[in-house]
N, C-alpha and C. Protein backbone atom coordinates (compact mmCIF):
# COMPACT_ATOMS: atom_id res chain seq x y z
N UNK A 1 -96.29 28.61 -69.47
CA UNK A 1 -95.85 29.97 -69.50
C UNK A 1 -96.14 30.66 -68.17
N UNK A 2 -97.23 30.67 -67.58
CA UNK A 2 -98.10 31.02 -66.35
C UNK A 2 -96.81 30.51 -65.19
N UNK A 3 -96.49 29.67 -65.13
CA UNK A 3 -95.70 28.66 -64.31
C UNK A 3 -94.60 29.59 -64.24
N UNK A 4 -93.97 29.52 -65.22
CA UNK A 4 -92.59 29.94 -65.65
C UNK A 4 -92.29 31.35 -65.14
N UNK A 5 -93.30 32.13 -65.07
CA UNK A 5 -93.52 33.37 -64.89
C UNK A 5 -94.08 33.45 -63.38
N UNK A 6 -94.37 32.84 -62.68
CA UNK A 6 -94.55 32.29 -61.12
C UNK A 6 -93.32 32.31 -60.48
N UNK A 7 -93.01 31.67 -61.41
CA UNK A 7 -91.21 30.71 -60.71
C UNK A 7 -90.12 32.20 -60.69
N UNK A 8 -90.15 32.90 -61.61
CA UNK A 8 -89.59 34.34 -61.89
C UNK A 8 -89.55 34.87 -60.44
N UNK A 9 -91.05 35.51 -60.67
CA UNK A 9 -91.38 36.70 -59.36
C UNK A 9 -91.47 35.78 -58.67
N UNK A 10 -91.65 34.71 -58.14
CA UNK A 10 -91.60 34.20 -56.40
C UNK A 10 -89.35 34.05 -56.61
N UNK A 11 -88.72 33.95 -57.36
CA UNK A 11 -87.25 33.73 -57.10
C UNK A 11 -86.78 35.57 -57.17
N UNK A 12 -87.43 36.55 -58.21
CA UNK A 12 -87.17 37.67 -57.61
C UNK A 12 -88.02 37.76 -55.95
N UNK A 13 -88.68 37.85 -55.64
CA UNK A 13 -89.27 38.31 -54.66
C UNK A 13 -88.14 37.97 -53.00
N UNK A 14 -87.88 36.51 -53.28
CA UNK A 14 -87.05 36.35 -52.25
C UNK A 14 -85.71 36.66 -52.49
N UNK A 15 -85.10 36.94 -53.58
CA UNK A 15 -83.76 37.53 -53.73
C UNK A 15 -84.11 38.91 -52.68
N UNK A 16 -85.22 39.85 -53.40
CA UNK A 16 -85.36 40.98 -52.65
C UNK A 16 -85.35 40.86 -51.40
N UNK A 17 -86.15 40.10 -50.70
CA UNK A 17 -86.16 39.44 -49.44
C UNK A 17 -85.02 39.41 -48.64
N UNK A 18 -84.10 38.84 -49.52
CA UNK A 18 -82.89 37.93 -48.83
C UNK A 18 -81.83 38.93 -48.90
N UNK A 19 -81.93 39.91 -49.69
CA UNK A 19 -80.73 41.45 -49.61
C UNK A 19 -81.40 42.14 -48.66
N UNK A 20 -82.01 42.37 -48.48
CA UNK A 20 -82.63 43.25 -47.47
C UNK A 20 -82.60 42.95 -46.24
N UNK A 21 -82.71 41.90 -45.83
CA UNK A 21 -82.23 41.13 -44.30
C UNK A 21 -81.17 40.42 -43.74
N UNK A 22 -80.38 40.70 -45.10
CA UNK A 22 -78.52 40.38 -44.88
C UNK A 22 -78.14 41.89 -44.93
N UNK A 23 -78.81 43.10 -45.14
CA UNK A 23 -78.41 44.52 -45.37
C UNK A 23 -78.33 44.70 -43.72
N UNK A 24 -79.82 44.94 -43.19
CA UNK A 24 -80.06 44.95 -41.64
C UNK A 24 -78.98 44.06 -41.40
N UNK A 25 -78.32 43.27 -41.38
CA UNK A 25 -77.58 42.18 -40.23
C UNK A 25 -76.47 42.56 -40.71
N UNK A 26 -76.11 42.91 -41.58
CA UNK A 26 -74.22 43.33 -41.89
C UNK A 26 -74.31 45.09 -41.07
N UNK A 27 -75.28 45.58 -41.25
CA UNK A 27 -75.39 46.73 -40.54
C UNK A 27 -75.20 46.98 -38.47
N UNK A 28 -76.13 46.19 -38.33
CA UNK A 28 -76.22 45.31 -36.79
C UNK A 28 -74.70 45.01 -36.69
N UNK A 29 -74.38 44.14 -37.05
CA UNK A 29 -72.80 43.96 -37.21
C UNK A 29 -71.72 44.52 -37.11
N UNK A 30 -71.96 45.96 -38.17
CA UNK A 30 -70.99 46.60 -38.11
C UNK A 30 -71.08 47.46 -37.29
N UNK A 31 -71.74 47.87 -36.49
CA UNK A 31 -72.17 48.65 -35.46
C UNK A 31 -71.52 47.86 -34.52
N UNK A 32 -71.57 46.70 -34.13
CA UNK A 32 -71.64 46.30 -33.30
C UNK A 32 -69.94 46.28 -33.10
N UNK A 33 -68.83 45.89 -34.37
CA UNK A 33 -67.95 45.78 -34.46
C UNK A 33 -66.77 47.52 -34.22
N UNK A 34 -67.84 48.68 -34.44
CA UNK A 34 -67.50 49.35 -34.30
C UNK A 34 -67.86 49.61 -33.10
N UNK A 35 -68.62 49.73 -32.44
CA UNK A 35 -68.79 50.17 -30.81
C UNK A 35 -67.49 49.31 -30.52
N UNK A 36 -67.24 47.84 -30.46
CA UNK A 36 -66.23 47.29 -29.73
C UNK A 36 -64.91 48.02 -30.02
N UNK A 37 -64.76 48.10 -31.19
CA UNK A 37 -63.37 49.01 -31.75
C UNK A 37 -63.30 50.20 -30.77
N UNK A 38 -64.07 50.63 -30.28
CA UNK A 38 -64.24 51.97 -30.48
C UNK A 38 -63.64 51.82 -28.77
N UNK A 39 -64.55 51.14 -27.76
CA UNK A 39 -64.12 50.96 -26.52
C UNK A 39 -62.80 50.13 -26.36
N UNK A 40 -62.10 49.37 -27.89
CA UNK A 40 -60.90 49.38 -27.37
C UNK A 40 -59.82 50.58 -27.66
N UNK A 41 -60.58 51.38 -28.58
CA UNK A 41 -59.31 51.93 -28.30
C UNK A 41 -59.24 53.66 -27.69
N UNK A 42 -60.05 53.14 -26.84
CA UNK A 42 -60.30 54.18 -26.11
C UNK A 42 -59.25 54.31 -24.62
N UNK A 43 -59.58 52.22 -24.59
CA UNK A 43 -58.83 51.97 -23.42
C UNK A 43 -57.07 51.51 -23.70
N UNK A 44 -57.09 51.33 -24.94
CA UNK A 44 -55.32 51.45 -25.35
C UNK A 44 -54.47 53.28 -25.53
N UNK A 45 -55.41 54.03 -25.94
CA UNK A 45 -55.23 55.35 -25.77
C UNK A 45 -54.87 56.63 -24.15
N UNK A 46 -55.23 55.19 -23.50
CA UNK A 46 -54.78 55.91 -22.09
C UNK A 46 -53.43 56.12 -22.00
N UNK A 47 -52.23 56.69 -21.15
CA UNK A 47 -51.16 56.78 -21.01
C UNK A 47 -51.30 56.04 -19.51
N UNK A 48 -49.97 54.58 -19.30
CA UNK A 48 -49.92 54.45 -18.27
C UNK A 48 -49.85 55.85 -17.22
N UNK A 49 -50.54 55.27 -16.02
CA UNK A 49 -50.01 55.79 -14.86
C UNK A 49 -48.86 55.89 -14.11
N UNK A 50 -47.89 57.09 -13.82
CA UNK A 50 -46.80 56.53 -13.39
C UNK A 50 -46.74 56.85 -11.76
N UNK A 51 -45.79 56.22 -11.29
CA UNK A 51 -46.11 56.17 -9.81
C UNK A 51 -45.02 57.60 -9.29
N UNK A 52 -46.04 58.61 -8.55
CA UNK A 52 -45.18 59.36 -7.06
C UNK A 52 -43.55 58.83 -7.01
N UNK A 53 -42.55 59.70 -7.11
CA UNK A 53 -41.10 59.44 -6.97
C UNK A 53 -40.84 60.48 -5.63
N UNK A 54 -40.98 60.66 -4.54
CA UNK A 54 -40.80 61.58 -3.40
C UNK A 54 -38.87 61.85 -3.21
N UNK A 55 -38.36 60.61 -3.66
CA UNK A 55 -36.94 60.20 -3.45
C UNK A 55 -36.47 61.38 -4.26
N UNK A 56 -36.89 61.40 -5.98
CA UNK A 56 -36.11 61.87 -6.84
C UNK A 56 -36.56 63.45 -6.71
N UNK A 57 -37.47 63.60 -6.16
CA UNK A 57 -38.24 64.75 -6.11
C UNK A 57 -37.10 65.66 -4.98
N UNK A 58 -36.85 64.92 -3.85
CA UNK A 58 -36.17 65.58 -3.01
C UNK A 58 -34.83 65.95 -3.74
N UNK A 59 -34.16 64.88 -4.34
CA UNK A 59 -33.03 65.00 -5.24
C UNK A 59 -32.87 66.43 -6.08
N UNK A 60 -33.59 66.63 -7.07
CA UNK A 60 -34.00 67.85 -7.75
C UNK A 60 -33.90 68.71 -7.11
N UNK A 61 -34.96 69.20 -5.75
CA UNK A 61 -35.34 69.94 -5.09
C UNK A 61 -33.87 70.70 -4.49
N UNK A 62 -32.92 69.50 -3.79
CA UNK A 62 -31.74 69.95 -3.77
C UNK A 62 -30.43 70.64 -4.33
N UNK A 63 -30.61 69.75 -5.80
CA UNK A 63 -29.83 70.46 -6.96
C UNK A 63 -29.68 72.09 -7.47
N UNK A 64 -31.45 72.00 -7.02
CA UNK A 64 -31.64 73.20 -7.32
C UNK A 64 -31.57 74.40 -6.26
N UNK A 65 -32.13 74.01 -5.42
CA UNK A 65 -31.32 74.82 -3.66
C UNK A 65 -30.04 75.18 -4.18
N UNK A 66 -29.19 74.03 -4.09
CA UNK A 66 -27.99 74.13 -4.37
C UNK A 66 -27.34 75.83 -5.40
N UNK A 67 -28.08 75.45 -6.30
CA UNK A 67 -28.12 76.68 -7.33
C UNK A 67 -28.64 78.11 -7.04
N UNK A 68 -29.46 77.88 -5.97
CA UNK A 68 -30.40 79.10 -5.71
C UNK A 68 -31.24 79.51 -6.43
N UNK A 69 -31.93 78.45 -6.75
CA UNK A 69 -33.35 78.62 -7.23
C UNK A 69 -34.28 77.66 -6.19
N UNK A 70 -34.81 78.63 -5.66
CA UNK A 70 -35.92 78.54 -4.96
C UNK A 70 -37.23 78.76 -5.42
N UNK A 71 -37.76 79.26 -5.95
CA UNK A 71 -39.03 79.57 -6.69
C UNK A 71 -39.40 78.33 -8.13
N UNK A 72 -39.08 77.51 -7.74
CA UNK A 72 -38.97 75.82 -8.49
C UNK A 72 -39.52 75.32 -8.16
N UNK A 73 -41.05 74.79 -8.39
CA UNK A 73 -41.89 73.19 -7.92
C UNK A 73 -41.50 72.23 -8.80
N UNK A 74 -40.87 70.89 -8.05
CA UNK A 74 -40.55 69.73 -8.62
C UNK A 74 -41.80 68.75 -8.76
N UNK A 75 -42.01 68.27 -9.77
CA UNK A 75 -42.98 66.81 -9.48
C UNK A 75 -42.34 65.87 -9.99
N UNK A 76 -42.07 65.00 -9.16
CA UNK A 76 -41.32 63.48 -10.05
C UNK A 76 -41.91 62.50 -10.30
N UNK A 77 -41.83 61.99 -11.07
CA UNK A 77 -42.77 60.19 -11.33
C UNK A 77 -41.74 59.71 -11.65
N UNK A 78 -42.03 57.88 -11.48
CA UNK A 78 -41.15 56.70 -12.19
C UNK A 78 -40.74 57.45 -13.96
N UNK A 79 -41.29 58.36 -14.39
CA UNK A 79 -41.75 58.19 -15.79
C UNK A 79 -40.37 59.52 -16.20
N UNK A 80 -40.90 61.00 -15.40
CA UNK A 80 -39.88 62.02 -15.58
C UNK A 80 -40.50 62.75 -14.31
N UNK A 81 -39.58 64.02 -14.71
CA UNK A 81 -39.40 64.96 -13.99
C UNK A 81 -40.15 66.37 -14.18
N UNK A 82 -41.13 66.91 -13.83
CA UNK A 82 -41.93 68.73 -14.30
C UNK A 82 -40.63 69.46 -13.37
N UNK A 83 -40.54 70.32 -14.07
CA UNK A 83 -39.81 71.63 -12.97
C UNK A 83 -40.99 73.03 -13.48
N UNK A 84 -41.71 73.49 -12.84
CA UNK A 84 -42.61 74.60 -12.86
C UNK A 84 -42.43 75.86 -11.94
N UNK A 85 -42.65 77.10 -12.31
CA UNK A 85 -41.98 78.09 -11.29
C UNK A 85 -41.32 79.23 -12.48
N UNK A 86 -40.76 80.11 -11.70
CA UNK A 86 -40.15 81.13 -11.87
C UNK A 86 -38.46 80.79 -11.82
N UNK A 87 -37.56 81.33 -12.64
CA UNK A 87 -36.26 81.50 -12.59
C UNK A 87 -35.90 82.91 -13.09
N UNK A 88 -34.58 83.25 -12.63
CA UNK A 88 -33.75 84.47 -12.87
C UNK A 88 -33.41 84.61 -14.18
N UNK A 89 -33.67 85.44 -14.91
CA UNK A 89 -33.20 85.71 -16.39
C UNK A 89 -32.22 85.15 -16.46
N UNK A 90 -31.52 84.13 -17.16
CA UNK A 90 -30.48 83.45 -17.96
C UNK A 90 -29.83 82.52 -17.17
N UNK A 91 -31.09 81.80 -16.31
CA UNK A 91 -30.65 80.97 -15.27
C UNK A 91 -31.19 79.50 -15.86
N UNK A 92 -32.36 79.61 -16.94
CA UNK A 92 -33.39 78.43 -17.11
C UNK A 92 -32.27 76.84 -17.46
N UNK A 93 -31.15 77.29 -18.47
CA UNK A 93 -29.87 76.56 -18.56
C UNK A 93 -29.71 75.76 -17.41
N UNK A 94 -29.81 76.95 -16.34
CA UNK A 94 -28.63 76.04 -15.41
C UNK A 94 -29.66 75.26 -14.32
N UNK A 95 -30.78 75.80 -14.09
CA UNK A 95 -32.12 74.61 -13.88
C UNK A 95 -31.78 73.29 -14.11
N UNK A 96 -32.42 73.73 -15.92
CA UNK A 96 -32.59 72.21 -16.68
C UNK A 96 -31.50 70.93 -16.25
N UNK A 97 -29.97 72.05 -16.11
CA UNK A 97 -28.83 71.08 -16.35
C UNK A 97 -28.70 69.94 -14.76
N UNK A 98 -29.02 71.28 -13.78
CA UNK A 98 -29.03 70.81 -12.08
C UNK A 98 -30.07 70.00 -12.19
N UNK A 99 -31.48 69.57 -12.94
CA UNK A 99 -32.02 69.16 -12.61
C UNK A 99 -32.22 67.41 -12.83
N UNK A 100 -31.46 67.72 -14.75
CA UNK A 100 -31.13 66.32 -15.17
C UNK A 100 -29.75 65.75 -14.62
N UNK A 101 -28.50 66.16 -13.98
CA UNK A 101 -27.88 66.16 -13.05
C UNK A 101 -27.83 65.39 -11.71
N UNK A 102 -29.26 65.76 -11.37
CA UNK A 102 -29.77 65.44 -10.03
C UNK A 102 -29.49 63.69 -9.81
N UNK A 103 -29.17 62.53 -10.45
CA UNK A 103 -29.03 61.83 -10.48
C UNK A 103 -29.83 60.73 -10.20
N UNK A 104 -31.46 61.06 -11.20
CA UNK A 104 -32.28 60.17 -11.32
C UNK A 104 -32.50 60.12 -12.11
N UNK A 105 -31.38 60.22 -13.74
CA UNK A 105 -31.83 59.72 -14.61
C UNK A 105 -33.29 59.33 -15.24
N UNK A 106 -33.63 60.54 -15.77
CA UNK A 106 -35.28 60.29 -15.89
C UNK A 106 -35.60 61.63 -17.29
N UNK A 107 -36.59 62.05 -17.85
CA UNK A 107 -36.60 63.07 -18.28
C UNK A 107 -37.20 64.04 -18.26
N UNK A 108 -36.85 65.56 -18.29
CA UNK A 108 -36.90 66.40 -17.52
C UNK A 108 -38.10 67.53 -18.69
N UNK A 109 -39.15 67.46 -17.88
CA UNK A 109 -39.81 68.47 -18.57
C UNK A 109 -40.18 70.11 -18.34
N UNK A 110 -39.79 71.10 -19.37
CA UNK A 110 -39.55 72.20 -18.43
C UNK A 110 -40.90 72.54 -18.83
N UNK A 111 -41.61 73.23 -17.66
CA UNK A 111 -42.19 74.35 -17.74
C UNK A 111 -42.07 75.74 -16.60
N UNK A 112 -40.63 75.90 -16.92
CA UNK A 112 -40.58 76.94 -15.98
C UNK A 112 -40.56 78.53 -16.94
N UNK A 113 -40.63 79.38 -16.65
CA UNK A 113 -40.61 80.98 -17.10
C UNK A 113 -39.74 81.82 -16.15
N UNK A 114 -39.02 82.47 -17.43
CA UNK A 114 -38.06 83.44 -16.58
C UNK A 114 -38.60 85.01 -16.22
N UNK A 115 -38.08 85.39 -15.57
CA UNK A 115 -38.46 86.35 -14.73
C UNK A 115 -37.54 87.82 -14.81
């Protein structure tokens, strides 16, 4: 009986044992699995870089001369086009249109304000 009752608490004792130090290590683990998660997708969350377009930039720049809007900063990338600045009340239309126009096919983001 003595025996039997030995054999019990020493097979509970290491069950307890043995949850408790697979608890710590699935924990360790998941930490560990989450830090990695975490730095990837930190680094998939970037937006490529797009490269300086000076070509298409001048392009724009002209379109819009052309129009007589002068008070227009162009920035171009491989990616699109910013037009930022001031325009003439009921001119922003004819911006946008000179600017996607301009013949670099690209897309055109406004942030210009009329005046």
């Amino acid at each position: 009986m003595k025996i039997k009752f030995l054999a019990i608490l020493c097979l509970a004792m290491l069950s307890v044992m043995a949850g408790c130090k697979s608890a710590t290590n699935a924990n360790l683990a998941n930490a560990n699995a989450n830090a990695s998660m975490n730095a990837n997708a930190n680094m998939t969350m970037r937006p490529p870089m797009a490269a300086a377009d000076p070509a298409a930039e001048a392009a724009v720049k002209a379109a819009l001369a052309k129009k007589g809007l002068t008070d227009v900063t162009v920035q171009a990338t491989s990616a699109e086009i910013t037009l930022r600045g001031t325009v003439p009340k009921g001119k922003l239309t004819e911006a946008m249109m000179a600017a996607s126009e301009a013949g670099v096919n690209r897309k055109v983001t406004n942030q210009l304000t009329e005046k």
